[in-house]
PDB file of N, CA and C in Angstrom:
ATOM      1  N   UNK A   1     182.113  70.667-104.364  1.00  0.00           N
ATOM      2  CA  UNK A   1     181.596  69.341-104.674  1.00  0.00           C
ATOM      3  C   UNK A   1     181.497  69.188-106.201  1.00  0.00           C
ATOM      4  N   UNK A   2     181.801  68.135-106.964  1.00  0.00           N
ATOM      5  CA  UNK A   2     181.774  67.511-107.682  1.00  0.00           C
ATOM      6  C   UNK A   2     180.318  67.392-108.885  1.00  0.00           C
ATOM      7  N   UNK A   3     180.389  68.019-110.050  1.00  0.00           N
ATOM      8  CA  UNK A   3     178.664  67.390-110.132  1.00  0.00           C
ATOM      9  C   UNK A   3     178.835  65.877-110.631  1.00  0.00           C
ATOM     10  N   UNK A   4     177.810  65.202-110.539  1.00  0.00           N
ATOM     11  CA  UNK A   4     177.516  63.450-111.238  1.00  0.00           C
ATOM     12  C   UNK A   4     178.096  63.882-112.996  1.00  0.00           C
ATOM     13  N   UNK A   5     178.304  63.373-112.828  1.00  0.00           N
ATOM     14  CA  UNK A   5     179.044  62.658-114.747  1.00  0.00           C
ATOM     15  C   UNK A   5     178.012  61.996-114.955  1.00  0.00           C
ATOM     16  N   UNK A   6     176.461  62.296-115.678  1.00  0.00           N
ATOM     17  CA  UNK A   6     176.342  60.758-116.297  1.00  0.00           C
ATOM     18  C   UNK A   6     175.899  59.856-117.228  1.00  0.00           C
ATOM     19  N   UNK A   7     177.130  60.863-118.106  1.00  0.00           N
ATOM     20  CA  UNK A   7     177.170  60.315-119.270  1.00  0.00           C
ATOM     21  C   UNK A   7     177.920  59.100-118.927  1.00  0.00           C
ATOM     22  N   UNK A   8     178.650  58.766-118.337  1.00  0.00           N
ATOM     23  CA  UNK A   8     179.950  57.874-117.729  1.00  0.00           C
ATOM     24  C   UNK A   8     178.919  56.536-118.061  1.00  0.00           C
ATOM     25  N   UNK A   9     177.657  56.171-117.896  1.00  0.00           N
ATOM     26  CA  UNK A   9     176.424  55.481-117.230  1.00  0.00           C
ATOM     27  C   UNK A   9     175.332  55.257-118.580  1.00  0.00           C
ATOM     28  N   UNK A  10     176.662  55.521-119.635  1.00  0.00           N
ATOM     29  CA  UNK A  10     175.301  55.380-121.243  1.00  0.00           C
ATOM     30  C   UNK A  10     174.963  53.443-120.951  1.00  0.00           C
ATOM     31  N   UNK A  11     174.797  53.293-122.104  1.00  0.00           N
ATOM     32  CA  UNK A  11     174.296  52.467-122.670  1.00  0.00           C
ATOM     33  C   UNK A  11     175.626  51.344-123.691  1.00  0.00           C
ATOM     34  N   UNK A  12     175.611  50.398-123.354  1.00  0.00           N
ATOM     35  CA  UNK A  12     177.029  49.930-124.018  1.00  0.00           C
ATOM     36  C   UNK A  12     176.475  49.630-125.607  1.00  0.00           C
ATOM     37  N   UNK A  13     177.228  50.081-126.479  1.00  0.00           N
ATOM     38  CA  UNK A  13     176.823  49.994-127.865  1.00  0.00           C
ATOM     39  C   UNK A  13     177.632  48.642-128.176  1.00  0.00           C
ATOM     40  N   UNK A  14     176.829  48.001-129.772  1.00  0.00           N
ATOM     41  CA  UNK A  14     177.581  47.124-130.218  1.00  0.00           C
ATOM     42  C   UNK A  14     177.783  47.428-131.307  1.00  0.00           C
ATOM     43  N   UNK A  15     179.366  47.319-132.078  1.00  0.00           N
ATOM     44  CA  UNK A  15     179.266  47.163-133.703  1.00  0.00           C
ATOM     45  C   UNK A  15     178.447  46.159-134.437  1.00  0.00           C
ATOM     46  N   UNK A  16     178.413  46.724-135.379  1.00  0.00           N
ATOM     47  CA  UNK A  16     177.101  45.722-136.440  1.00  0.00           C
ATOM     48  C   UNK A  16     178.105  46.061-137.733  1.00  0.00           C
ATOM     49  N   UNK A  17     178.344  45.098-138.361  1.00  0.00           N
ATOM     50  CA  UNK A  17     178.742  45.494-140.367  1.00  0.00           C
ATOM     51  C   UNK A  17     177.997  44.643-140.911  1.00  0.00           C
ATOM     52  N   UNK A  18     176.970  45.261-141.969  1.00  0.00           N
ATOM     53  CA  UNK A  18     176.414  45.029-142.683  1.00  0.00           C
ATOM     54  C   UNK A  18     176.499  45.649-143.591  1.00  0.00           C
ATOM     55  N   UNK A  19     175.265  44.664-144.719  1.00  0.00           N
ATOM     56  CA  UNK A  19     175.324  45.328-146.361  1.00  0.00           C
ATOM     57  C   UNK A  19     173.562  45.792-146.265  1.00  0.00           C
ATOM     58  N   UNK A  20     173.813  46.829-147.002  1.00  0.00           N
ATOM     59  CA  UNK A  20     172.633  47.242-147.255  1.00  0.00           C
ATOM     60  C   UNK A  20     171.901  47.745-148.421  1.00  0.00           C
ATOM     61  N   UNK A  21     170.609  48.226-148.973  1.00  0.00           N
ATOM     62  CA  UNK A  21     170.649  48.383-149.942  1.00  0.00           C
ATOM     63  C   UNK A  21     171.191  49.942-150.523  1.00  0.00           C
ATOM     64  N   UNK A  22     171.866  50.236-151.184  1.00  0.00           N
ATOM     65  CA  UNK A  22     172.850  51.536-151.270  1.00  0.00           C
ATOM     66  C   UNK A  22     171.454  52.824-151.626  1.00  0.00           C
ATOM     67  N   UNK A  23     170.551  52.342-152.622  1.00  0.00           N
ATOM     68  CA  UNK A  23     169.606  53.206-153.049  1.00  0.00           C
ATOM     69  C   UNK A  23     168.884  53.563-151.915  1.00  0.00           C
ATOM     70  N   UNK A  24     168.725  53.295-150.739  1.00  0.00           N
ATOM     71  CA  UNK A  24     167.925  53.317-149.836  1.00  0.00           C
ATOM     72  C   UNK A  24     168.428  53.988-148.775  1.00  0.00           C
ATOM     73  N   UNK A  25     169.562  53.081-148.707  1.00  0.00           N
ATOM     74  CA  UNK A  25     170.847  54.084-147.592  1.00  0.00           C
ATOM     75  C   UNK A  25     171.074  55.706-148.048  1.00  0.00           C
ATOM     76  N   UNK A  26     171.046  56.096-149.507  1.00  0.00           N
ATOM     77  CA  UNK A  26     171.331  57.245-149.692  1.00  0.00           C
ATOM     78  C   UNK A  26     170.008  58.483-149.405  1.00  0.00           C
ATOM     79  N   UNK A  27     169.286  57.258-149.911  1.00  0.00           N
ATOM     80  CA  UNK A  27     167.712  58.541-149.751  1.00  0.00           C
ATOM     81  C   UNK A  27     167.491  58.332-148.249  1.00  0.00           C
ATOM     82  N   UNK A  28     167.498  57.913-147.583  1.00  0.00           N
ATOM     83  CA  UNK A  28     167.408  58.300-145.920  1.00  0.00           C
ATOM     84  C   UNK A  28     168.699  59.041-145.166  1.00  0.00           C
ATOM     85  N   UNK A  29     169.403  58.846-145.773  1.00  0.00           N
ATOM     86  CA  UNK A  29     170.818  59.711-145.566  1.00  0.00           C
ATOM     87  C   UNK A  29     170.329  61.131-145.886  1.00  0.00           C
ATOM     88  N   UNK A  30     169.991  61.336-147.383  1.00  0.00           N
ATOM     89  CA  UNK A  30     169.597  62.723-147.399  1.00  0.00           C
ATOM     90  C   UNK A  30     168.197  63.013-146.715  1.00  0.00           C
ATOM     91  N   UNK A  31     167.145  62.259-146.371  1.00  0.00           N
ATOM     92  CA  UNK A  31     166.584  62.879-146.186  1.00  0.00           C
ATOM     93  C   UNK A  31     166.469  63.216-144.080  1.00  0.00           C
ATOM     94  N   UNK A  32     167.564  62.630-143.428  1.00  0.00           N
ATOM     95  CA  UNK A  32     167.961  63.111-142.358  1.00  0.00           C
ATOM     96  C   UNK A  32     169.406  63.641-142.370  1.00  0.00           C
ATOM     97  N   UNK A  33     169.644  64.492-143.416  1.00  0.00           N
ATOM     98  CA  UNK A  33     170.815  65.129-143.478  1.00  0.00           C
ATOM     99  C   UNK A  33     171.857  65.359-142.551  1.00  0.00           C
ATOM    100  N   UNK A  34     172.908  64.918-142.180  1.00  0.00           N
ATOM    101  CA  UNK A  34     173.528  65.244-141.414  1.00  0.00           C
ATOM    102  C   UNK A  34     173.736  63.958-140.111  1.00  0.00           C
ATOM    103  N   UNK A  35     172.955  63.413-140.267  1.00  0.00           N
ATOM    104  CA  UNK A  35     172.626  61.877-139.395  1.00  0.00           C
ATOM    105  C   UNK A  35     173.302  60.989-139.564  1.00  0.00           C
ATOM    106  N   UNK A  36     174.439  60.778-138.808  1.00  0.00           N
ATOM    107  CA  UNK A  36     175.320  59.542-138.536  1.00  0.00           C
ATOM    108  C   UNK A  36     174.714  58.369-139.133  1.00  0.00           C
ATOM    109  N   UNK A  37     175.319  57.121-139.831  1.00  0.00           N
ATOM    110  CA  UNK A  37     174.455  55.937-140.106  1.00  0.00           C
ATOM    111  C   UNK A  37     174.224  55.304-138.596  1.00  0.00           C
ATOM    112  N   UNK A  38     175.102  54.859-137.944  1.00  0.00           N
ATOM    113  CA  UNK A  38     174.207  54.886-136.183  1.00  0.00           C
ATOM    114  C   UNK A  38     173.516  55.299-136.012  1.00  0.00           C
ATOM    115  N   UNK A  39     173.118  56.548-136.070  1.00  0.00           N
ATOM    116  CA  UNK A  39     171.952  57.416-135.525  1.00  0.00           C
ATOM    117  C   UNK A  39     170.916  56.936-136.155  1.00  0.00           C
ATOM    118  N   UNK A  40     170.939  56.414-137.939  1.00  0.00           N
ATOM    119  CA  UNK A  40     169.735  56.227-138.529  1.00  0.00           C
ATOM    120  C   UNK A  40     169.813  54.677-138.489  1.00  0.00           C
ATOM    121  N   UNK A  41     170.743  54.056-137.705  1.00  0.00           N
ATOM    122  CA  UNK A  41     170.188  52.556-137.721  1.00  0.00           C
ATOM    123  C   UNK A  41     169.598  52.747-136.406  1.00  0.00           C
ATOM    124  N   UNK A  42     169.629  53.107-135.219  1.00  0.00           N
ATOM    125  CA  UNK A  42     169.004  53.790-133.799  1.00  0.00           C
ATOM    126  C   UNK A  42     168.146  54.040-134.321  1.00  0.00           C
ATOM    127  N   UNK A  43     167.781  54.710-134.751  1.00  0.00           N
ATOM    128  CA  UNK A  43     166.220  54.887-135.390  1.00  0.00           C
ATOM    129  C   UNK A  43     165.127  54.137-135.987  1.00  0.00           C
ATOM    130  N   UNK A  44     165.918  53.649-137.041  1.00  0.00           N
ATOM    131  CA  UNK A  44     165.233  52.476-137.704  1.00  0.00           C
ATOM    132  C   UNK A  44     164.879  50.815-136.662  1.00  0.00           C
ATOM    133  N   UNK A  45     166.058  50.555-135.830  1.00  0.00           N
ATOM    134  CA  UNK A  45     165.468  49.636-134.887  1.00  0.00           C
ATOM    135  C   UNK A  45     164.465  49.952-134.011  1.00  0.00           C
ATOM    136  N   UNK A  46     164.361  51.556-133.532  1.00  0.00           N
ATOM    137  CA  UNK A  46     163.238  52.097-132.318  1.00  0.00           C
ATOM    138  C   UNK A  46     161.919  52.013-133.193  1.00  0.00           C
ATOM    139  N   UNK A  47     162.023  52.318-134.418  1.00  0.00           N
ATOM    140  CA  UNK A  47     160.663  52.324-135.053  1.00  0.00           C
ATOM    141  C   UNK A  47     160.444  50.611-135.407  1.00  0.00           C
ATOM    142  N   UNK A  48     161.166  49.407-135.486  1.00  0.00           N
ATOM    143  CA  UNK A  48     161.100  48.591-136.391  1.00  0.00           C
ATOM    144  C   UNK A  48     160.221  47.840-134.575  1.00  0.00           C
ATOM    145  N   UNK A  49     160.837  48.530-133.508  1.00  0.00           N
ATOM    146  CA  UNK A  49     160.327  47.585-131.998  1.00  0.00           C
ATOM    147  C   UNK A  49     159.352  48.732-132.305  1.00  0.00           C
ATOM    148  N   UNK A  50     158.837  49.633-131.783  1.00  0.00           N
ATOM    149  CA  UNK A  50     157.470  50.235-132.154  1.00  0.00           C
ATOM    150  C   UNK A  50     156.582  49.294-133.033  1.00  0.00           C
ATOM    151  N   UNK A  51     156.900  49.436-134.098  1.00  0.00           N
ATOM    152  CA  UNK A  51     155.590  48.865-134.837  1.00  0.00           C
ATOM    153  C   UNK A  51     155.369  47.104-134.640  1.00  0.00           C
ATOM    154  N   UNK A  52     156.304  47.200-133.849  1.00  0.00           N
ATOM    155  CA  UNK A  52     155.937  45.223-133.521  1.00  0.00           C
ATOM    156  C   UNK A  52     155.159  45.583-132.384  1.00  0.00           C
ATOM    157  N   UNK A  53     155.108  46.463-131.407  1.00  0.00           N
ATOM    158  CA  UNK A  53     154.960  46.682-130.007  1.00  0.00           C
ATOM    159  C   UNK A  53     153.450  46.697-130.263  1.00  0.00           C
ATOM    160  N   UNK A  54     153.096  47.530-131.552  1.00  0.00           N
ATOM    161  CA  UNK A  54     151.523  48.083-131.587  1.00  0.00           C
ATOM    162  C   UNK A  54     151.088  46.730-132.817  1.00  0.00           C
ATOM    163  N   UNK A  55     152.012  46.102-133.213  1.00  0.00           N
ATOM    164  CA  UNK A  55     151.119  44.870-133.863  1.00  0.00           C
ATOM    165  C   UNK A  55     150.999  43.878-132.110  1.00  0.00           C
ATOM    166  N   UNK A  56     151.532  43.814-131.338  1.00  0.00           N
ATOM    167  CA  UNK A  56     151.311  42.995-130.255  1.00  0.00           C
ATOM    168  C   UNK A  56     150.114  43.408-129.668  1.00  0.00           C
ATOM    169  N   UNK A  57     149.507  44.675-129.222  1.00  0.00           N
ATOM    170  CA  UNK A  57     148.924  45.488-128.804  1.00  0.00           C
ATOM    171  C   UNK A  57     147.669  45.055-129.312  1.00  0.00           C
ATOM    172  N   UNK A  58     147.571  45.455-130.622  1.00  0.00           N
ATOM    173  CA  UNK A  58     146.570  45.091-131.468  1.00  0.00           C
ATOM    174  C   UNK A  58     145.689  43.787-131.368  1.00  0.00           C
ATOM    175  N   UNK A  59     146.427  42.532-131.403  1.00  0.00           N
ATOM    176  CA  UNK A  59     146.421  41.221-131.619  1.00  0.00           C
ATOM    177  C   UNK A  59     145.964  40.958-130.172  1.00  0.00           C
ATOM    178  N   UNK A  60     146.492  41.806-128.857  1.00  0.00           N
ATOM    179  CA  UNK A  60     145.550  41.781-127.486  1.00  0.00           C
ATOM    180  C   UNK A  60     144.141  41.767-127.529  1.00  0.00           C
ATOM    181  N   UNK A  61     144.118  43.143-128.532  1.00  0.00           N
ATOM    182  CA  UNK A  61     142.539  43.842-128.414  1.00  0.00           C
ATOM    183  C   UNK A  61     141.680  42.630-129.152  1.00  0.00           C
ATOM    184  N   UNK A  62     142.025  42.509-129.960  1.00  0.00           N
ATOM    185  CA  UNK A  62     141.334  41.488-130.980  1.00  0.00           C
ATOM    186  C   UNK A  62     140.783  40.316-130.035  1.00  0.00           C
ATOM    187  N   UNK A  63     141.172  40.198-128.765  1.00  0.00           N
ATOM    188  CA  UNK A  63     139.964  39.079-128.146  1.00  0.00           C
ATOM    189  C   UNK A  63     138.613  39.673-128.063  1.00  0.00           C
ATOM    190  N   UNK A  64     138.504  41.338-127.941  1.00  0.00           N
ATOM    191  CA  UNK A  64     137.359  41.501-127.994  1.00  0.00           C
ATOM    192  C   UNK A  64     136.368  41.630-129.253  1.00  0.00           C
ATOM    193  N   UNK A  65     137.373  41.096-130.150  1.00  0.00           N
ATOM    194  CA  UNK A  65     136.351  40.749-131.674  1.00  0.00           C
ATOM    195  C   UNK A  65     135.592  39.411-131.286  1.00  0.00           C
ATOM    196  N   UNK A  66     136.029  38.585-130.397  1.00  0.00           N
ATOM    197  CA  UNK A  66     135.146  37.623-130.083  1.00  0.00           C
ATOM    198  C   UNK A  66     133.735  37.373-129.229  1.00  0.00           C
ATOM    199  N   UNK A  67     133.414  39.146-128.515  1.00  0.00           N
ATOM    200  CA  UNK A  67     132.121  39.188-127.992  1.00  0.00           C
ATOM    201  C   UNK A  67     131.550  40.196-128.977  1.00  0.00           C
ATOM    202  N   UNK A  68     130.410  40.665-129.187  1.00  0.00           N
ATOM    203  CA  UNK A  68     129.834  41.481-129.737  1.00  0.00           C
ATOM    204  C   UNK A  68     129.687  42.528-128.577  1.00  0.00           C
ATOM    205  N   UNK A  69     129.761  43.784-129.008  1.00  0.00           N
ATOM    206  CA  UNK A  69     129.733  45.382-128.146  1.00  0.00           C
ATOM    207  C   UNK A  69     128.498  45.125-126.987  1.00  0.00           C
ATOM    208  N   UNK A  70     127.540  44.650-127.646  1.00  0.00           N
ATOM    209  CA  UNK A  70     126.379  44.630-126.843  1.00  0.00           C
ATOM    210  C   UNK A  70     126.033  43.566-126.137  1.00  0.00           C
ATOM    211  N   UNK A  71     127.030  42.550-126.442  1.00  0.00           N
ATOM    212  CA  UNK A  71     127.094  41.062-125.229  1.00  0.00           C
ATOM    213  C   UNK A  71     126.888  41.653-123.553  1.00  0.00           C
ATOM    214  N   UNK A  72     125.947  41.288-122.547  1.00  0.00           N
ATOM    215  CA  UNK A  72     125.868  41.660-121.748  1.00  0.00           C
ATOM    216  C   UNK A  72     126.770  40.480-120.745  1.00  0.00           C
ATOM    217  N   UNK A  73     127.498  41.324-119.590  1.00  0.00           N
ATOM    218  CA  UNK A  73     128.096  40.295-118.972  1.00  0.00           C
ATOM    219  C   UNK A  73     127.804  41.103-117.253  1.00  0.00           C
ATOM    220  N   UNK A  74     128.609  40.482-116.419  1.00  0.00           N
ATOM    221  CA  UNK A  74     127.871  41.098-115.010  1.00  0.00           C
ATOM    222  C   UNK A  74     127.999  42.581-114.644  1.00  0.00           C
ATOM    223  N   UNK A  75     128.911  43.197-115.728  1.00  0.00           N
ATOM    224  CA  UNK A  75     129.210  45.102-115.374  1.00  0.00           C
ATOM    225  C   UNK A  75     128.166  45.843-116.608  1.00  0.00           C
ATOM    226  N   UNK A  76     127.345  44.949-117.569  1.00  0.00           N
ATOM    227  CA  UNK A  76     126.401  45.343-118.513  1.00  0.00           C
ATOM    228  C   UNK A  76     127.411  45.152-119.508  1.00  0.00           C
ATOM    229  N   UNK A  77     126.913  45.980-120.779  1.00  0.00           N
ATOM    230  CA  UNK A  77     127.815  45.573-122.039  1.00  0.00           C
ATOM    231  C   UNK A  77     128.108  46.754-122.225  1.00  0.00           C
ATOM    232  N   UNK A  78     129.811  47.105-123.292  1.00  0.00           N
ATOM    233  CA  UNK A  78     130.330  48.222-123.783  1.00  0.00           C
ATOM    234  C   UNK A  78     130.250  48.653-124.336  1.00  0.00           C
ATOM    235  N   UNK A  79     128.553  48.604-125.248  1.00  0.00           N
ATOM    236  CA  UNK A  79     128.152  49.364-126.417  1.00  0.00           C
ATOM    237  C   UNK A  79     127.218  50.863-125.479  1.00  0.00           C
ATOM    238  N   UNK A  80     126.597  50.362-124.263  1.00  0.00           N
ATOM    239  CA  UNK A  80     125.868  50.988-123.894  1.00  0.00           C
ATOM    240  C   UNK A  80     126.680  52.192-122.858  1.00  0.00           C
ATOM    241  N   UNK A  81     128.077  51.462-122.142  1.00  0.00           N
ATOM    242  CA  UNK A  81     129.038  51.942-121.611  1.00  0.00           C
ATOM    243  C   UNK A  81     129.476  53.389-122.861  1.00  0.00           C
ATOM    244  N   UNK A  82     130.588  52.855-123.493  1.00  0.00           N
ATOM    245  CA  UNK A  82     130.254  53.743-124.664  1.00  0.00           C
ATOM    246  C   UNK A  82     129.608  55.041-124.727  1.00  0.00           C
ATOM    247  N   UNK A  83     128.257  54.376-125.172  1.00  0.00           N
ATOM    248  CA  UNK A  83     127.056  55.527-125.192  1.00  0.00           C
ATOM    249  C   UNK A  83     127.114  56.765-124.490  1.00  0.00           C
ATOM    250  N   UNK A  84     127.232  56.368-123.506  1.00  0.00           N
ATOM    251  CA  UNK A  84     127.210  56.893-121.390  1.00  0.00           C
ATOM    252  C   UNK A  84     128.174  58.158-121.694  1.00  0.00           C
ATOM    253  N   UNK A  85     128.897  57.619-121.831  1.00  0.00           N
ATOM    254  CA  UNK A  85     130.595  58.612-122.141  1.00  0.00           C
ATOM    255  C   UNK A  85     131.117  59.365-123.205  1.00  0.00           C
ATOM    256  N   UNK A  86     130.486  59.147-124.371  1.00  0.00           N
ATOM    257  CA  UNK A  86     130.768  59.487-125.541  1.00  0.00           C
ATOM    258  C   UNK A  86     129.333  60.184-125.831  1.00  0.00           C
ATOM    259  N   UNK A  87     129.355  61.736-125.817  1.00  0.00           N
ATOM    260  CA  UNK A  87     128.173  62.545-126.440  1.00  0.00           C
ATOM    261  C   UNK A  87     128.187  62.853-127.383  1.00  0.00           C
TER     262      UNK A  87
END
């Protein structure tokens, strides 16, 4: 029997040509030595959706800047919750 191939099953890539800034391209070049510019534009987009992911994240939490910790509501409040759990 046969094993699965499956690589066969990547991911379809797209070309991109762009300009970039050369001083910048070189110092990330050296400092992932050996790293395809694909590989370090793959990178740079996974980190560029990361840090949007955790500014989205963030900007969630921030409704709870609109009660105070110790606002009591029908489960009690999360300053005292908190307390409980945290020695």
């Amino acid at each position: 029997m046969m094993p699965e191939q499956w690589y066969t099953h990547a991911m379809p890539r797209i070309r991109v040509s762009t300009t970039v800034d050369g001083d910048l391209l070189a110092e990330v070049r050296e400092l992932r030595g050996g790293v395809n510019d694909a590989t370090l534009l793959d990178e740079a987009l996974e980190a560029l959706r990361a840090r949007c992911r955790t500014t989205e994240i963030d900007a969630q939490y921030s409704a709870y800047d609109a009660h105070p910790l110790a606002e009591t509501d029908e489960w009690g409040d999360v300053e005292s919750f908190r307390a409980a759990v945290d020695p």
